[in-house]
Protein backbone atom coordinates (compact mmCIF):
# COMPACT_ATOMS: atom_id res chain seq x y z
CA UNK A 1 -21.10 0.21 3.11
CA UNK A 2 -17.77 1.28 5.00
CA UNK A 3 -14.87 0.52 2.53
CA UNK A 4 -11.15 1.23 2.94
CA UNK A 5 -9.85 1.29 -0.20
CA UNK A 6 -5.79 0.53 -1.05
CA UNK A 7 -4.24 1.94 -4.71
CA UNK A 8 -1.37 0.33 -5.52
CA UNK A 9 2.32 2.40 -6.29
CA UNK A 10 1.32 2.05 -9.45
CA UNK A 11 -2.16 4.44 -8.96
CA UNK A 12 0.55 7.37 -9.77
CA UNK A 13 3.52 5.84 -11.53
CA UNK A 14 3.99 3.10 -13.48
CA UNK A 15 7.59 1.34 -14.46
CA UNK A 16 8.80 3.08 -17.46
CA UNK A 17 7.26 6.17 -17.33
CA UNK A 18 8.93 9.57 -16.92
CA UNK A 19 9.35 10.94 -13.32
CA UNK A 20 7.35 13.92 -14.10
CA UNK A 21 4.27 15.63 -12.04
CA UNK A 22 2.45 15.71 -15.38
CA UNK A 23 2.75 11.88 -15.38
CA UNK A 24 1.54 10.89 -12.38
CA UNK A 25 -1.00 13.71 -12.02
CA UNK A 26 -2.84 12.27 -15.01
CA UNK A 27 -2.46 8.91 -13.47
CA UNK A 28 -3.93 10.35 -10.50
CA UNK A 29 -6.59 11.72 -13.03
CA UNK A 30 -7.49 8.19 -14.38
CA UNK A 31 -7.44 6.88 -10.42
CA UNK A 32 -9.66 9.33 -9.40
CA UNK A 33 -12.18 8.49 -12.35
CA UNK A 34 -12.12 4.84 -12.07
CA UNK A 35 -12.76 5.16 -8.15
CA UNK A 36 -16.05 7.92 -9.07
CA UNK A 37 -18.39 5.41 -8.83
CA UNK A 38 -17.30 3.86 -5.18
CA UNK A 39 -17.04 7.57 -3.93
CA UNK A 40 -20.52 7.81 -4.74
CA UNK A 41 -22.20 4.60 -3.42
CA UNK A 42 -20.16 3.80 -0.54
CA UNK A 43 -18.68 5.25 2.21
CA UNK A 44 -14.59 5.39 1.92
CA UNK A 45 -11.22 5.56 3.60
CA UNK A 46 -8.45 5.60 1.13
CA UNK A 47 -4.83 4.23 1.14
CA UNK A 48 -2.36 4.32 -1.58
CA UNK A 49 1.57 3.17 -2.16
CA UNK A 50 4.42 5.52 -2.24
CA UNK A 51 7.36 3.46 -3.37
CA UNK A 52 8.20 5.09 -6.74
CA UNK A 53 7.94 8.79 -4.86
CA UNK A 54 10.28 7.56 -1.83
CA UNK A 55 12.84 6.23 -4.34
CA UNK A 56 12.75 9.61 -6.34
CA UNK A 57 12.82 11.66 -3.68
CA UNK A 58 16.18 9.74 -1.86
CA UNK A 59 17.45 9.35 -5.32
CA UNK A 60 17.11 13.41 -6.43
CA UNK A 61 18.82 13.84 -2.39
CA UNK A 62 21.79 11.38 -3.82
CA UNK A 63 22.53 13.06 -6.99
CA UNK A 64 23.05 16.23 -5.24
CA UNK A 65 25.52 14.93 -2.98
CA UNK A 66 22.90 14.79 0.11
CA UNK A 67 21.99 12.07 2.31
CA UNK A 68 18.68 11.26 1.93
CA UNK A 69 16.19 12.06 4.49
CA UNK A 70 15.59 9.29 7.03
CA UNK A 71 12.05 6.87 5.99
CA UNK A 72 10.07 8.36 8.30
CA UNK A 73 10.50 11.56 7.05
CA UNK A 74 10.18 10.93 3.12
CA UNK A 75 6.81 9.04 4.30
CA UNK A 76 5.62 12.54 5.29
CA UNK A 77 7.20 13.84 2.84
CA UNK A 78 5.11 11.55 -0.02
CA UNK A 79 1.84 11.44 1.77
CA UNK A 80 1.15 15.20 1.35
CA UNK A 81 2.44 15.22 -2.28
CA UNK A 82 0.73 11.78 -3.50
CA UNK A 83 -2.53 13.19 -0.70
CA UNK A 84 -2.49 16.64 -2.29
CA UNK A 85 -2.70 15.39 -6.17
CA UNK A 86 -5.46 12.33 -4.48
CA UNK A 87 -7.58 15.16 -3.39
CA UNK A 88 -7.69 17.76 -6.00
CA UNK A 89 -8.46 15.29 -8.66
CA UNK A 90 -11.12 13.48 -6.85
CA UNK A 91 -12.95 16.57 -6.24
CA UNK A 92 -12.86 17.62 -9.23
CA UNK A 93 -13.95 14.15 -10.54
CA UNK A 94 -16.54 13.98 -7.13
CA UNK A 95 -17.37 17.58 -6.31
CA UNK A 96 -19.88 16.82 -3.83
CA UNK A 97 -17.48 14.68 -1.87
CA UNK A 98 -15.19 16.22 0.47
CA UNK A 99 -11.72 15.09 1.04
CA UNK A 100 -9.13 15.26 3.55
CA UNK A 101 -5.23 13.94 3.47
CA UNK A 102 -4.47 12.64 7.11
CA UNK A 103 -0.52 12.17 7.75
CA UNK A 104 -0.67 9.32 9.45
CA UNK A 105 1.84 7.89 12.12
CA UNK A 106 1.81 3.41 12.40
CA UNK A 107 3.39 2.27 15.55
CA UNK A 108 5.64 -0.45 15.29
CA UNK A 109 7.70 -2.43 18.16
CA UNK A 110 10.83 -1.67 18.66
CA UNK A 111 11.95 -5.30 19.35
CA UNK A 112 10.24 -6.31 16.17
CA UNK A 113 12.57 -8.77 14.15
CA UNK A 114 12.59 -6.88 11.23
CA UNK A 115 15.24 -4.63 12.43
CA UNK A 116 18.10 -6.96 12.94
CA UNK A 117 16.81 -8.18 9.36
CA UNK A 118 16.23 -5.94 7.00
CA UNK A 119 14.84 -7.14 4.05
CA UNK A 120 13.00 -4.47 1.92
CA UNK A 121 15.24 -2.88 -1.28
CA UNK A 122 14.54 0.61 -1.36
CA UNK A 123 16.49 3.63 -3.33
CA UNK A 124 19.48 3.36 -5.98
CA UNK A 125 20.69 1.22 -7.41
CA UNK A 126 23.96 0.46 -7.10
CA UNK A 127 27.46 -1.60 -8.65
CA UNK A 128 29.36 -3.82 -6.53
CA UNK A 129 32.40 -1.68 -5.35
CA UNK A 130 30.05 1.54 -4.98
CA UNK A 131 27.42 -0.28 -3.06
CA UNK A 132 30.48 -1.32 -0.46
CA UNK A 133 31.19 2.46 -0.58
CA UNK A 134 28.07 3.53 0.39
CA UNK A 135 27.75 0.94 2.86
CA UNK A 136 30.29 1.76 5.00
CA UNK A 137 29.57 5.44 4.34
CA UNK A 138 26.35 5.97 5.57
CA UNK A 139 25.71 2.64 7.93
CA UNK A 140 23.15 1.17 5.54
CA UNK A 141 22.92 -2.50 4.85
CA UNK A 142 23.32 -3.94 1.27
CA UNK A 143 22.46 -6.81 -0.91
CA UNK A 144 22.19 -7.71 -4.49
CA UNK A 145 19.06 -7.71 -5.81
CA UNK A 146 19.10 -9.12 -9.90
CA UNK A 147 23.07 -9.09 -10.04
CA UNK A 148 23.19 -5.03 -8.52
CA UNK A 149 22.98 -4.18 -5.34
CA UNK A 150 20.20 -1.70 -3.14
CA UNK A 151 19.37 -0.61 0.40
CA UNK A 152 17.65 -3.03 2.31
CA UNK A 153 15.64 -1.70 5.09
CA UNK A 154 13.49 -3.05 7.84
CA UNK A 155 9.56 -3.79 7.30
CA UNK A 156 7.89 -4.38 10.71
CA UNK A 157 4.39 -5.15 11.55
CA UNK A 158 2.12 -2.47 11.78
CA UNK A 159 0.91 -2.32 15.27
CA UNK A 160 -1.79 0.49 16.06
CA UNK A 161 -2.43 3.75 13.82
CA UNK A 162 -1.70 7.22 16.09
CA UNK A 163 -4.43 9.20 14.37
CA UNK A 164 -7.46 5.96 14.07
CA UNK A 165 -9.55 8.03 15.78
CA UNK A 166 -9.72 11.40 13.83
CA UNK A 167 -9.79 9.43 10.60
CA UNK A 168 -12.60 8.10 12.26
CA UNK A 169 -14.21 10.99 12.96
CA UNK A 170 -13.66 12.49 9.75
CA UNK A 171 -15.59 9.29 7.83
CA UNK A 172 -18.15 10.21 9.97
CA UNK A 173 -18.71 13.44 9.30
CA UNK A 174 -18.95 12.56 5.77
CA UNK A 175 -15.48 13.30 4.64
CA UNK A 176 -12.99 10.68 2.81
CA UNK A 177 -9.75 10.55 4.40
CA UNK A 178 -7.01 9.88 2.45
CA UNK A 179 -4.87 7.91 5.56
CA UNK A 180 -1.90 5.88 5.94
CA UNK A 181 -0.18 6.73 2.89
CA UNK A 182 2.61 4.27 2.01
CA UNK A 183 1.94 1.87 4.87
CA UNK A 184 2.61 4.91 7.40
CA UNK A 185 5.07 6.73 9.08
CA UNK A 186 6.72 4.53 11.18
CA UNK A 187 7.07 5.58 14.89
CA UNK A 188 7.72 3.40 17.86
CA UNK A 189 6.49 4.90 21.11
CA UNK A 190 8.73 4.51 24.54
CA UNK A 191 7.01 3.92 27.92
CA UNK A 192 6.77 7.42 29.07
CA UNK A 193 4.07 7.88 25.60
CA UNK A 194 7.26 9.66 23.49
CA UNK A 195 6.71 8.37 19.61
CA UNK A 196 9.85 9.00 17.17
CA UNK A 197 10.34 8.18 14.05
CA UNK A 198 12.34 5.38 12.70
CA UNK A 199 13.96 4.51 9.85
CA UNK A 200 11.79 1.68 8.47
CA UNK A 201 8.89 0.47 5.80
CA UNK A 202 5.69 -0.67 7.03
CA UNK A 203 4.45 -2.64 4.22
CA UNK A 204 1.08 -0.68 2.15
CA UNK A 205 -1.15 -3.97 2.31
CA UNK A 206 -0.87 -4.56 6.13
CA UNK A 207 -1.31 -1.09 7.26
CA UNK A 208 -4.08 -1.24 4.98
CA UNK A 209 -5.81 -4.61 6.37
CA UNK A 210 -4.91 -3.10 10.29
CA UNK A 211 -6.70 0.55 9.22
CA UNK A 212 -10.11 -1.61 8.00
CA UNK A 213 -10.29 -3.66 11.28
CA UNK A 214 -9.78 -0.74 13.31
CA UNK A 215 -12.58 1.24 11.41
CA UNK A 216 -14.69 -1.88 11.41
CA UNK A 217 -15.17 -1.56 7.54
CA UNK A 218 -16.91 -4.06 5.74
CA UNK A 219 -14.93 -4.68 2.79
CA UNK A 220 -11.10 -3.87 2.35
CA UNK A 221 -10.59 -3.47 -1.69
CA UNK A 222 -6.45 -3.89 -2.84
CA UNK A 223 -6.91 -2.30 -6.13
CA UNK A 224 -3.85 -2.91 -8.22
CA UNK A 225 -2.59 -3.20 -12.21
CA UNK A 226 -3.95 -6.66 -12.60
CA UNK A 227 -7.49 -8.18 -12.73
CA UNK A 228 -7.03 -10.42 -9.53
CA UNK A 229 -5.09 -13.01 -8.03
CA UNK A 230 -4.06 -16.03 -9.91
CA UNK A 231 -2.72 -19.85 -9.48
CA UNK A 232 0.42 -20.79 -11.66
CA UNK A 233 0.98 -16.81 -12.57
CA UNK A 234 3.28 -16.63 -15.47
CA UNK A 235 2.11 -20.07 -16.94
CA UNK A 236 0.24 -21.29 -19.81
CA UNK A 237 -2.05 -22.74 -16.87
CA UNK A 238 -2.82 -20.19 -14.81
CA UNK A 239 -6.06 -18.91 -14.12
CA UNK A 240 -8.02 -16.14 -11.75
CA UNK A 241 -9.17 -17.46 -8.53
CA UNK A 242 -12.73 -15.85 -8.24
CA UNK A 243 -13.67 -16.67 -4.64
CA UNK A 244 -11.16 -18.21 -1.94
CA UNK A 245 -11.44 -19.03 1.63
CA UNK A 246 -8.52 -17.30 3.55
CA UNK A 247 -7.44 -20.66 4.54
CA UNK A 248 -7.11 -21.81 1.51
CA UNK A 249 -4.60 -19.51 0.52
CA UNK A 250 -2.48 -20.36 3.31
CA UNK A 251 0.91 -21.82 2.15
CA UNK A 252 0.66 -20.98 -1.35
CA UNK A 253 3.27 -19.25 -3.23
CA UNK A 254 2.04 -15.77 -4.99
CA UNK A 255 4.95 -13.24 -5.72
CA UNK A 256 6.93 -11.77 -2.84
CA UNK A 257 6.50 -7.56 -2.87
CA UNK A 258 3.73 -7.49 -5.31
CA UNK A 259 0.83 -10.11 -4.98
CA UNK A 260 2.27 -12.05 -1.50
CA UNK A 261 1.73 -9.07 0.80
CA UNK A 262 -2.19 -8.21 -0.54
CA UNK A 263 -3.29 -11.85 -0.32
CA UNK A 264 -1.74 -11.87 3.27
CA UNK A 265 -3.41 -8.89 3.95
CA UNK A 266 -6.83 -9.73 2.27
CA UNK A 267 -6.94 -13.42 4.33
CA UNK A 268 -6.12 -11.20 7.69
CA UNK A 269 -8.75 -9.36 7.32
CA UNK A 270 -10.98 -12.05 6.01
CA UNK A 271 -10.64 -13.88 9.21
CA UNK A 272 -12.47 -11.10 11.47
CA UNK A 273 -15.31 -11.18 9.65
CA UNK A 274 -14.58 -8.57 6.74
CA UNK A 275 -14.84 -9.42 2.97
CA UNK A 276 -11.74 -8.78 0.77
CA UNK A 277 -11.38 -7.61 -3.18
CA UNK A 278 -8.10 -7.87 -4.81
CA UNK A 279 -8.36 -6.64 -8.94
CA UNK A 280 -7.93 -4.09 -11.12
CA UNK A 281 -7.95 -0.16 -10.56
CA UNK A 282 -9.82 0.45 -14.16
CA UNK A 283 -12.80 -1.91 -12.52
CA UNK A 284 -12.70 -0.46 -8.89
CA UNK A 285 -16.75 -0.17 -9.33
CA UNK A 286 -17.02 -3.90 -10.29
CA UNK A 287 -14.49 -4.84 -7.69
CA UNK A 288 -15.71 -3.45 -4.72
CA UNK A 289 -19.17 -4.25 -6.01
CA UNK A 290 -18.13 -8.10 -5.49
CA UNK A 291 -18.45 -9.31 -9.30
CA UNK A 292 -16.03 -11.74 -8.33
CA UNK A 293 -17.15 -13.80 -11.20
CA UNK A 294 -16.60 -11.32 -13.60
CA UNK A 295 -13.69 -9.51 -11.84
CA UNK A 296 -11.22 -9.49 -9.56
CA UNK A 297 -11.02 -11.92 -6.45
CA UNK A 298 -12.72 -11.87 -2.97
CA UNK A 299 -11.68 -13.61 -0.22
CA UNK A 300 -14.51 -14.64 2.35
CA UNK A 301 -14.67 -16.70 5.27
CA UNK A 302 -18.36 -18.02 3.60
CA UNK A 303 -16.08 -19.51 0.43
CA UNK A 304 -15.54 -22.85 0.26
CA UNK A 305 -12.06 -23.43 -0.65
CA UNK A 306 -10.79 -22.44 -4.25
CA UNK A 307 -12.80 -21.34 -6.97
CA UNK A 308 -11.71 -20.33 -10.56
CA UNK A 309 -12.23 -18.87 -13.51
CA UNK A 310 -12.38 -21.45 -16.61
């Protein structure tokens, strides 16, 4: 079975813990253990989050008294580190696999929406007065996100992947590609076939759905730092849906940033045939494997409705 598998930001660093290579190689270490038993059984594309590195790496540029690199660039920039620490440890946790980190360019429209709203918080933090400063200093839009104030960038849809076809290619030669880091690098491509980088975030989950219908994988797993997707989060009665229809989902509130995006992405790719798995990295065998009973949540156009546990 053809499986594009997404790890979450937190695959390499979790909140609270020190901004350190030790840290998140050895959470790459535990990743790369947890996913042995899918590289072994299945055939994979992997995808993974970059937030926490493209926040350190604008906020290191800050502290120096740089401007930060535009998005584009730190997307490069994250997919070799977060690719090269990916591929070393899953060799050396599945030597007889080979793998292969792909920077990969997402083309996005240039008309898209997003841009004359940007609405993803990305970098430092910031107080009132110094987020004004900043503002005016380097062009960037502000708002206040939990009474401080961020960056807010644009996050357009992901509209083809540049390099489909060597990932492609690679899968088929028995490789695992480690693609689309971070949702991609986000180019938009003029008429004359010219792609340049813009100054955007493709969000992770999308890029992630749009890479398994364009390999024609059969299952898209969102692997993440909780056991699956759940009604009434944060209440004394809420509970893990097991199996859902993708329609079912529709309209339903689940956290914006976090849970929204991967049950958007996991009823897109429902819809074209496709089975999605939404749970936890520690059970990425189970989860891919379709326990949905006993882990985790797939979403399948052969559900009926809602089902959950207890």
């Amino acid at each position: 079975m053809l499986v594009v598998v997404a790890l979450g930001g937190n695959a390499l660093l979790r909140p609270g813990d020190p901004r350190t290579l030790d840290r998140q190689r050895a959470n790459v270490q535990a990743a790369a253990l947890a996913l042995a038993p899918v590289l072994r059984e299945h055939e994979v594309v992997l995808t993974h989050g970059n937030g926490p590195q493209v926040g350190e790496l604008a906020r290191v540029a800050t502290a120096a008294g740089e401007l930060a690199p535009a998005l584009d660039v730190l997307d490069a920039e994250t997919e070799g580190l977060i690719g090269y620490l990916l591929a070393q440890e899953l060799h050396n946790a599945v030597p007889e696999r080979a793998f292969v980190t792909v920077l990969t360019q997402v083309v996005v429209d240039a008309d898209d929406p997003a841009f004359t709203r940007p609405d993803k918080p990305i970098g430092e933090w910031y107080e009132r007065d110094a987020a004004a400063s900043v503002g005016r200093e380097h062009g960037w839009t502000m708002t206040e996100v939990d009474g401080r104030w961020r960056r807010v960038v644009a996050s357009p849809l992901p509209r083809s992947i540049v390099e489909l076809d060597a990932i492609r290619t690679l899968g088929a030669a028995g490789i695992v590609p480690i693609a689309v880091g971070g949702g991609g690098i986000p180019v938009v491509v003029a008429p004359d076939g010219r792609a340049r980088g813009v100054d955007a975030v493709v969000d992770k989950d999308r890029t992630a759905a749009l890479l398994a219908r364009g390999l024609e994988a059969e299952r898209l797993a969102l692997l993440t730092d909780v056991d699956g997707v759940y009604l009434d989060w944060g209440t004394a009665t809420a509970r893990r849906i097991t199996v859902a229809h993708p329609d079912a989902l529709a309209g339903r509130a689940f956290a914006a940033g976090s849970m929204g995006p991967k049950v958007e992405a996991a009823a897109a790719f429902a819809r074209t045939g496709g089975t999605a798995v939404i749970g936890a990295l520690e059970d990425a065998g189970r989860v891919v494997a379709g326990e949905a009973g006993a882990v985790g949540t797939t979403v399948t156009t052969t559900a009926t409705g809602i089902t959950t546990a207890g």
